[in-house]
C-alpha atoms as a PDB file:
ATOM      1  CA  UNK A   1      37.365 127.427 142.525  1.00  0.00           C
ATOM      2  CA  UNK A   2      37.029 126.053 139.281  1.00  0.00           C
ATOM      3  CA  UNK A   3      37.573 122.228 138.168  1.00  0.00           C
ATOM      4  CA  UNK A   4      38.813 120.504 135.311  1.00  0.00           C
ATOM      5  CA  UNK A   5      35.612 118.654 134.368  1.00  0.00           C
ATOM      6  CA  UNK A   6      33.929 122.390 134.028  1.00  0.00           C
ATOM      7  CA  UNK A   7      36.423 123.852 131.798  1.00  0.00           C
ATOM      8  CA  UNK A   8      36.229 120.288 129.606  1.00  0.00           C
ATOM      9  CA  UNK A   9      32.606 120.659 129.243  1.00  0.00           C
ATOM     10  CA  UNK A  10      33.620 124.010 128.202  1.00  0.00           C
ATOM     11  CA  UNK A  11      36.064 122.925 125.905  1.00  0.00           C
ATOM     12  CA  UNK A  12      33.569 120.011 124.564  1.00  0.00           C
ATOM     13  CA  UNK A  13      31.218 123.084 123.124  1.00  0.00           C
ATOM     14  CA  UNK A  14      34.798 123.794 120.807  1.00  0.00           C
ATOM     15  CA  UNK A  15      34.463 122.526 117.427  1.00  0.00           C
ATOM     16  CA  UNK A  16      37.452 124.270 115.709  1.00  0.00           C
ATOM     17  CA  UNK A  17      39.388 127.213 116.136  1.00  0.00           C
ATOM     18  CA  UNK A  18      36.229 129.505 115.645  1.00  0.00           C
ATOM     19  CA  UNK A  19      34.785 128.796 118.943  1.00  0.00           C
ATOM     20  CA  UNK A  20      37.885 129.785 120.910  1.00  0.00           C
ATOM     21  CA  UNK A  21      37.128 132.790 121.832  1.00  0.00           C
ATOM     22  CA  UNK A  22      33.472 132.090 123.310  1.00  0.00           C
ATOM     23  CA  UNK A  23      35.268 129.034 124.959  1.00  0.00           C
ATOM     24  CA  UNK A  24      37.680 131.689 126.692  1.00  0.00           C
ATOM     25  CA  UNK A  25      35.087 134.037 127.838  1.00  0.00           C
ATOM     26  CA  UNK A  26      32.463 131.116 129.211  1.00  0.00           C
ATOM     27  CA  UNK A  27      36.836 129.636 131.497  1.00  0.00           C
ATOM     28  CA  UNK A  28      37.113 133.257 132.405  1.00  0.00           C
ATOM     29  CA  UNK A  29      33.622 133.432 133.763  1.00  0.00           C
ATOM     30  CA  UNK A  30      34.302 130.162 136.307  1.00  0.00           C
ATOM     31  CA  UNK A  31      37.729 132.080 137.558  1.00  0.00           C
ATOM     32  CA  UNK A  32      40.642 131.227 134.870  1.00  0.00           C
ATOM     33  CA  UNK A  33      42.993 133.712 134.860  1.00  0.00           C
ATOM     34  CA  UNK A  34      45.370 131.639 132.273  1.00  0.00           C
ATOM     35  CA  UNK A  35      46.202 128.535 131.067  1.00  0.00           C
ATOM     36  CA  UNK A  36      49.552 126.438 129.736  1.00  0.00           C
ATOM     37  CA  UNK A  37      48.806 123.647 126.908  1.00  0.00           C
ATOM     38  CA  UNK A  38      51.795 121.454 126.403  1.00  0.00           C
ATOM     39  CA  UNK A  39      51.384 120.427 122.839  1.00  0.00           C
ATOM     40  CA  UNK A  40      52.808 116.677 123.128  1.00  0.00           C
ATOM     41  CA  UNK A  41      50.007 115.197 124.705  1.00  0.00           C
ATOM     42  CA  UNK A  42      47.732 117.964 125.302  1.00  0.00           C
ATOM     43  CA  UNK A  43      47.684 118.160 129.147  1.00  0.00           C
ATOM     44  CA  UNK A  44      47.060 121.968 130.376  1.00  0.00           C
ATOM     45  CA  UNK A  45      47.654 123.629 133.614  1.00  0.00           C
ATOM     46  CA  UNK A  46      44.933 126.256 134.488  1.00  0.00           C
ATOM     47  CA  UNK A  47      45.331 128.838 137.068  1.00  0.00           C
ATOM     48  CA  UNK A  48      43.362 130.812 139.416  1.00  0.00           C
ATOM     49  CA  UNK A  49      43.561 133.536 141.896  1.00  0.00           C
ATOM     50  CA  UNK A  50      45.297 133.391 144.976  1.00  0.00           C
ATOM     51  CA  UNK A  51      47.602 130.657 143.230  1.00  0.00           C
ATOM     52  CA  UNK A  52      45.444 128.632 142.286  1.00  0.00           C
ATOM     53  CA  UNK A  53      46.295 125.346 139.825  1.00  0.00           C
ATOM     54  CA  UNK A  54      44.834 122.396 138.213  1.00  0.00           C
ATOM     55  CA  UNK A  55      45.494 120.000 135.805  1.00  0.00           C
ATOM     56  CA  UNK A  56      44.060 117.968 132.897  1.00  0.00           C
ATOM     57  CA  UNK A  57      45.156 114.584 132.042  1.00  0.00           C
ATOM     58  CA  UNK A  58      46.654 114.313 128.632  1.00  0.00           C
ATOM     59  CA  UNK A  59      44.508 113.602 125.704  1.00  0.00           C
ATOM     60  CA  UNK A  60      46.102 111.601 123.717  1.00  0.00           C
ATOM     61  CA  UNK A  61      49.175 109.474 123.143  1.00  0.00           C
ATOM     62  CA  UNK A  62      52.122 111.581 123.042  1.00  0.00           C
ATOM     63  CA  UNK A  63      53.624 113.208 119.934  1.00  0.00           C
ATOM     64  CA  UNK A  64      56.973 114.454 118.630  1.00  0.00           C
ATOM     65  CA  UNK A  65      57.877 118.265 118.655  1.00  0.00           C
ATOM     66  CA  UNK A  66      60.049 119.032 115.743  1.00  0.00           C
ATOM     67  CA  UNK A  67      63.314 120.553 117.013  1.00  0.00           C
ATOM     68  CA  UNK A  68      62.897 123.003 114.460  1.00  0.00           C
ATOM     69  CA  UNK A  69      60.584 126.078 114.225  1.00  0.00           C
ATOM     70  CA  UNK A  70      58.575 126.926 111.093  1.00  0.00           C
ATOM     71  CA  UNK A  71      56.806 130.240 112.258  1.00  0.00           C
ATOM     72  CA  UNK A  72      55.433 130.433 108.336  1.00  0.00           C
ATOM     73  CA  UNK A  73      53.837 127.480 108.230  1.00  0.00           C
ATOM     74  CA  UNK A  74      52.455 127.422 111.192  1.00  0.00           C
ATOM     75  CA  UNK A  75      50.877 130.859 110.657  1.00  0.00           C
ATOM     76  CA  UNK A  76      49.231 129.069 108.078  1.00  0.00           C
ATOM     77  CA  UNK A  77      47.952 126.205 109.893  1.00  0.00           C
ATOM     78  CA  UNK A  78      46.953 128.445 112.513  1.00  0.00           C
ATOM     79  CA  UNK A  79      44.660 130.612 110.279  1.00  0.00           C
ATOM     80  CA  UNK A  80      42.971 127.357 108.741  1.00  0.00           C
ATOM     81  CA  UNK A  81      41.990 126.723 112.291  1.00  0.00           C
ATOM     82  CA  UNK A  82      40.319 129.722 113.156  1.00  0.00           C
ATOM     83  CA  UNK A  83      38.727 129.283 110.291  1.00  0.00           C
ATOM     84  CA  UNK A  84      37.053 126.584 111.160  1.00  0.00           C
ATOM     85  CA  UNK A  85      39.050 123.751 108.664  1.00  0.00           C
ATOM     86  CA  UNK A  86      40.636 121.785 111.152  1.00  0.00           C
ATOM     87  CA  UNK A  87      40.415 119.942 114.441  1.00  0.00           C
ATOM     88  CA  UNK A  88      41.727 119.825 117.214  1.00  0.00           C
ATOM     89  CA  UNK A  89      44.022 116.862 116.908  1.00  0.00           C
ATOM     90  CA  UNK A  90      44.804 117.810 113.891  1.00  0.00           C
ATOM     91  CA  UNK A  91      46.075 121.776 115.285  1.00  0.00           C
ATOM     92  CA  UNK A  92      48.061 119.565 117.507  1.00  0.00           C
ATOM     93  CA  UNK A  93      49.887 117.957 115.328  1.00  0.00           C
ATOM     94  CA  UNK A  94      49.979 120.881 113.028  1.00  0.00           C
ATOM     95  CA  UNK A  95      51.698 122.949 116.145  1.00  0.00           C
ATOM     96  CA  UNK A  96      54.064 119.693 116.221  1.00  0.00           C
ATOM     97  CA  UNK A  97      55.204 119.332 113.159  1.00  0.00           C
ATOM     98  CA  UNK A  98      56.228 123.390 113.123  1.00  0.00           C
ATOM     99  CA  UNK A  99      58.281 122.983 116.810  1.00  0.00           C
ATOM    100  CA  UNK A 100      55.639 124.638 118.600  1.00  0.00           C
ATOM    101  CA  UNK A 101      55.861 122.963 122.053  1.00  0.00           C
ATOM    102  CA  UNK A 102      53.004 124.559 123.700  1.00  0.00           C
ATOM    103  CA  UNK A 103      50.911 128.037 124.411  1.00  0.00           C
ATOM    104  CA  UNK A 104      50.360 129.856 127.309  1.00  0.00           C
ATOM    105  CA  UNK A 105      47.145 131.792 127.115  1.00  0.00           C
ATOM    106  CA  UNK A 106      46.380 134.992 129.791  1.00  0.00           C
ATOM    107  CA  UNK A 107      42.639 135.946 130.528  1.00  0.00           C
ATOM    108  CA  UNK A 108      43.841 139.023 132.034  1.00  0.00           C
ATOM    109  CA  UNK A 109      45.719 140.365 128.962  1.00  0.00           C
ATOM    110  CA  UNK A 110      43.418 138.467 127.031  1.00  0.00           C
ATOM    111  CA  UNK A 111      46.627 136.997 124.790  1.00  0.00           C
ATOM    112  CA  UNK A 112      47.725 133.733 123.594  1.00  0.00           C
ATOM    113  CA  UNK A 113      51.218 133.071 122.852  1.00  0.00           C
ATOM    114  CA  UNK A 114      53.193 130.081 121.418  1.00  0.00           C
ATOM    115  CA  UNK A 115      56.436 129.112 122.086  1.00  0.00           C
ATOM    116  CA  UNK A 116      59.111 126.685 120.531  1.00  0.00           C
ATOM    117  CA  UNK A 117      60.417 123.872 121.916  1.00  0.00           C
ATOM    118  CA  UNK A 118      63.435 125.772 122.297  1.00  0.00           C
ATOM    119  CA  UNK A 119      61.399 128.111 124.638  1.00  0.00           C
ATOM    120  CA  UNK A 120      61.740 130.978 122.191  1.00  0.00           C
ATOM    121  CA  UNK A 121      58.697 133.080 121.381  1.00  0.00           C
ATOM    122  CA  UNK A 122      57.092 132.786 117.606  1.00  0.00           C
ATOM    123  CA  UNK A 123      53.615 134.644 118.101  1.00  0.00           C
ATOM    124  CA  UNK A 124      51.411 136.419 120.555  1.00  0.00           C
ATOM    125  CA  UNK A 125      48.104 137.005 119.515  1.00  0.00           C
ATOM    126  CA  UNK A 126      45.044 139.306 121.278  1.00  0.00           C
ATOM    127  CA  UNK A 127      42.409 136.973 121.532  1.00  0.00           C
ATOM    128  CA  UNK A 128      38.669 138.440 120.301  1.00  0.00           C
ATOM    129  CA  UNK A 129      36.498 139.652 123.015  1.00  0.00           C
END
């Protein structure tokens, strides 16, 4: 099975929202089948087969999640990340600040979908093969 430390050397090739989807493909090549992100402090769950589950420490020192959704504006964050304008950190607090709590990404369905901090969907999006 995989480990954390090979999926954050992974993720330390990720320079902005541009390299996601090679990032995905090199995780889905050491056995992810899909991963959680809680966007207060960053930690993820990853899973494996056969029920498989690890977990990263959290990156950084926790954040508030607004209590209110702003699927607009964060459409519009998003899409500055992909394009390569942002960081990390900053997408973070971007996903913050418009109640997204966290995503849950499947390797199988190859899809990536955010979630309020109400639980409710805002987007699913097909992530580039």
């Amino acid at each position: 099975m995989f480990t954390v430390e090979q999926i954050e050397q992974a993720h330390g090739r990720v320079k902005s929202g541009a390299d996601f989807p090679r990032y995905i493909q090199e995780i889905k090549q050491l056995g992810v089948i899909g991963f959680e992100t809680w966007v207060y402090d960053s930690h993820t769950d990853y899973f494996g087969n056969e029920s498989f589950k690890t977990s990263s420490d959290g990156k950084y020192t926790p954040i508030a999640i607004s209590n209110s959704s702003n699927k607009e504006l964060f459409l519009t964050y998003l899409k500055r990340h992909q394009r390569g304008e942002t960081n990390y950190f900053t997408f973070c607090n971007h996903c913050a600040e418009t109640g997204i709590e966290k995503w849950v990404v499947s390797l199988e369905t190859m899809s990536c979908t955010y979630y309020d901090i109400k639980g409710e969907l805002v987007l699913v999006e097909i992530i580039p093969g």
